[in-house]
Protein backbone atom coordinates (compact mmCIF):
# COMPACT_ATOMS: atom_id res chain seq x y z
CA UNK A 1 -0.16 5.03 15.35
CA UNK A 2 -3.47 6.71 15.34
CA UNK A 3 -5.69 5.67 18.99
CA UNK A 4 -4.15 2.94 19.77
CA UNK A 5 -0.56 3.70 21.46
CA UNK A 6 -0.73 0.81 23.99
CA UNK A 7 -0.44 -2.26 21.04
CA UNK A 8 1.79 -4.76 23.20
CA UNK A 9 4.98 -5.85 20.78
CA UNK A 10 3.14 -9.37 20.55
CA UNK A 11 0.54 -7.62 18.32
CA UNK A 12 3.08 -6.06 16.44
CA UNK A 13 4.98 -9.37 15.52
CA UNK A 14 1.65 -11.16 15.10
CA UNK A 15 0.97 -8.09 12.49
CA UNK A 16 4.34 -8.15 10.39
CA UNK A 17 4.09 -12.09 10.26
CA UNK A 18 0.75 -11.55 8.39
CA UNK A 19 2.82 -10.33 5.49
CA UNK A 20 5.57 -13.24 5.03
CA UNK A 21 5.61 -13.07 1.25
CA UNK A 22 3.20 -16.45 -0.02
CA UNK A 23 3.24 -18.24 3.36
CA UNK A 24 1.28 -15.11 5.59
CA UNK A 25 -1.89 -16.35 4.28
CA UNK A 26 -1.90 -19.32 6.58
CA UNK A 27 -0.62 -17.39 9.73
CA UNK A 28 -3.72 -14.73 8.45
CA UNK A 29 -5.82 -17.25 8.04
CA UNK A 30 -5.50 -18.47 11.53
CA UNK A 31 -5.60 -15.06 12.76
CA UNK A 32 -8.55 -14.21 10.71
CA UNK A 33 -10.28 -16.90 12.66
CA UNK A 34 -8.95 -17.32 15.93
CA UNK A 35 -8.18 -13.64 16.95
CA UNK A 36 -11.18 -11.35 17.75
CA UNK A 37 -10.01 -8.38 20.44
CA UNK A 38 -6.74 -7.70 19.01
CA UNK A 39 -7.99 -5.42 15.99
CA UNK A 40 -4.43 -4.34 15.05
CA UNK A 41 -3.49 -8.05 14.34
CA UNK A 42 -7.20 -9.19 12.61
CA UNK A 43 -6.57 -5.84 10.60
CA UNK A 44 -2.90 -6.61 9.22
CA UNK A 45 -4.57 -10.29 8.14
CA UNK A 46 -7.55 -9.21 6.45
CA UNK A 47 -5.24 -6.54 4.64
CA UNK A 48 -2.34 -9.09 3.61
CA UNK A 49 -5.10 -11.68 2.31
CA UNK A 50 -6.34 -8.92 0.00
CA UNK A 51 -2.90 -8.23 -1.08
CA UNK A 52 -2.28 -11.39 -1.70
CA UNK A 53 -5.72 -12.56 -3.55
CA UNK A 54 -4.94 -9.12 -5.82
CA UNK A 55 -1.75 -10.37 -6.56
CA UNK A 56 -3.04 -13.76 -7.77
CA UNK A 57 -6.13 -12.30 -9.73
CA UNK A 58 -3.36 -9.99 -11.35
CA UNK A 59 -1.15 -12.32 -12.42
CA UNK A 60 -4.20 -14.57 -13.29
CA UNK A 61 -5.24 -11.80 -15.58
CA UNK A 62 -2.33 -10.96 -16.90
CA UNK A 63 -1.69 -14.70 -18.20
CA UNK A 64 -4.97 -15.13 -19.97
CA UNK A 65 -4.28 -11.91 -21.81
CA UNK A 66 -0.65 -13.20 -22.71
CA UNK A 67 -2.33 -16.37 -23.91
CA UNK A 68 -5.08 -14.01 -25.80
CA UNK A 69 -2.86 -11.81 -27.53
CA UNK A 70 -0.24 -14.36 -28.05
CA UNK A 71 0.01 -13.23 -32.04
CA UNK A 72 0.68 -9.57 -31.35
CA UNK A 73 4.35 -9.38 -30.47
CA UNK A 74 4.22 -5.83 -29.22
CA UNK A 75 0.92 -6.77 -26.52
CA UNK A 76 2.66 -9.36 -25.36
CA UNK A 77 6.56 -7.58 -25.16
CA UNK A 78 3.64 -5.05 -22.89
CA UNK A 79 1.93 -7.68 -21.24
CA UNK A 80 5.05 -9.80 -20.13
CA UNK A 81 7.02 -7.48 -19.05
CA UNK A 82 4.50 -6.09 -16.35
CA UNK A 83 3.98 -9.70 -15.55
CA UNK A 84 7.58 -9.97 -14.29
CA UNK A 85 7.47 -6.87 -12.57
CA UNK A 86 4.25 -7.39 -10.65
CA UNK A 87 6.11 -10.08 -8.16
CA UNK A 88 9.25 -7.88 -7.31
CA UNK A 89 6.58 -5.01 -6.30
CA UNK A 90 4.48 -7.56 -4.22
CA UNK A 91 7.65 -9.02 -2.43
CA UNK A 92 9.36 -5.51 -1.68
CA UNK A 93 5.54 -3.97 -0.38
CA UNK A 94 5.59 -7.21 2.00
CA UNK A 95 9.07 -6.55 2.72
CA UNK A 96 7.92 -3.20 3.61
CA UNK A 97 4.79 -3.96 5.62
CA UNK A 98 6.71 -6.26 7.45
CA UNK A 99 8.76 -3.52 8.85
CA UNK A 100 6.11 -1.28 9.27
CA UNK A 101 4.10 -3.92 10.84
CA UNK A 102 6.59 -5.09 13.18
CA UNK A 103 7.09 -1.16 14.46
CA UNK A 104 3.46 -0.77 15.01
CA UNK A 105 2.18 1.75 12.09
CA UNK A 106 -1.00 1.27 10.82
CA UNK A 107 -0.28 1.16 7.15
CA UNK A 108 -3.78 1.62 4.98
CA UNK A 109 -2.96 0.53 1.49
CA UNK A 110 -5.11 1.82 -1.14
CA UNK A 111 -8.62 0.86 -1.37
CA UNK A 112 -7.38 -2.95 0.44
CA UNK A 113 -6.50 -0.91 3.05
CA UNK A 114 -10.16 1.12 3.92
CA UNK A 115 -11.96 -1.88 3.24
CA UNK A 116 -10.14 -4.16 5.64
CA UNK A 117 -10.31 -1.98 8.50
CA UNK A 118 -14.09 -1.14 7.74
CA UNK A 119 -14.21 -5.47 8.08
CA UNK A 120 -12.19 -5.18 11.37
């Protein structure tokens, strides 16, 4: 944990809940709003509500270009199969930063991660 070794284990938990695969946004939410000195717990929100609205836009993309390129069997064998794969990778990555979370590491994940702790 880089500067900021005395993080009670409340702001830990508060952290890792951030990242509850689909339901976190609500508990970020909250946090986003209510929570203004703890900048461990405002960071893990900001950075699980970007993780989550990429995930949507992603899978938001990814359907309109099934539905585009729904006459080119080979585009869409491409397209659907990284469809299913995005929500295993979003679910284990939660999984993960729930763990991480919970310990207290600062995880930064790319680009989401820089700009939510420049927000914070």
């Amino acid at each position: 944990m880089a500067g900021n070794e005395t993080l009670s284990s409340e702001s830990h938990a508060k952290g890792a809940i951030c990242y509850i695969p689909f339901a976190g946004w609500i508990i970020s939410l909250f946090f986003i709003l209510t929570e203004r000195e703890d900048r461990y717990v405002r960071f893990n929100a900001l950075q699980s509500m970007m993780l989550l609205f990429l995930y949507i836009g992603l899978r938001i993309i990814l359907g309109l270009l099934i539905g585009f390129f729904a006459s080119t069997d080979i585009a869409v064998t491409i397209l659907t199969t990284t469809d299913r794969l995005i929500s295993p990778v979003y679910f284990i990555a939660s999984i993960i930063l729930i763990y991480k979370s919970y310990l207290g590491v600062k995880v930064l994940l790319p680009k989401i991660g820089s700009v939510a702790e420049e927000e914070v």
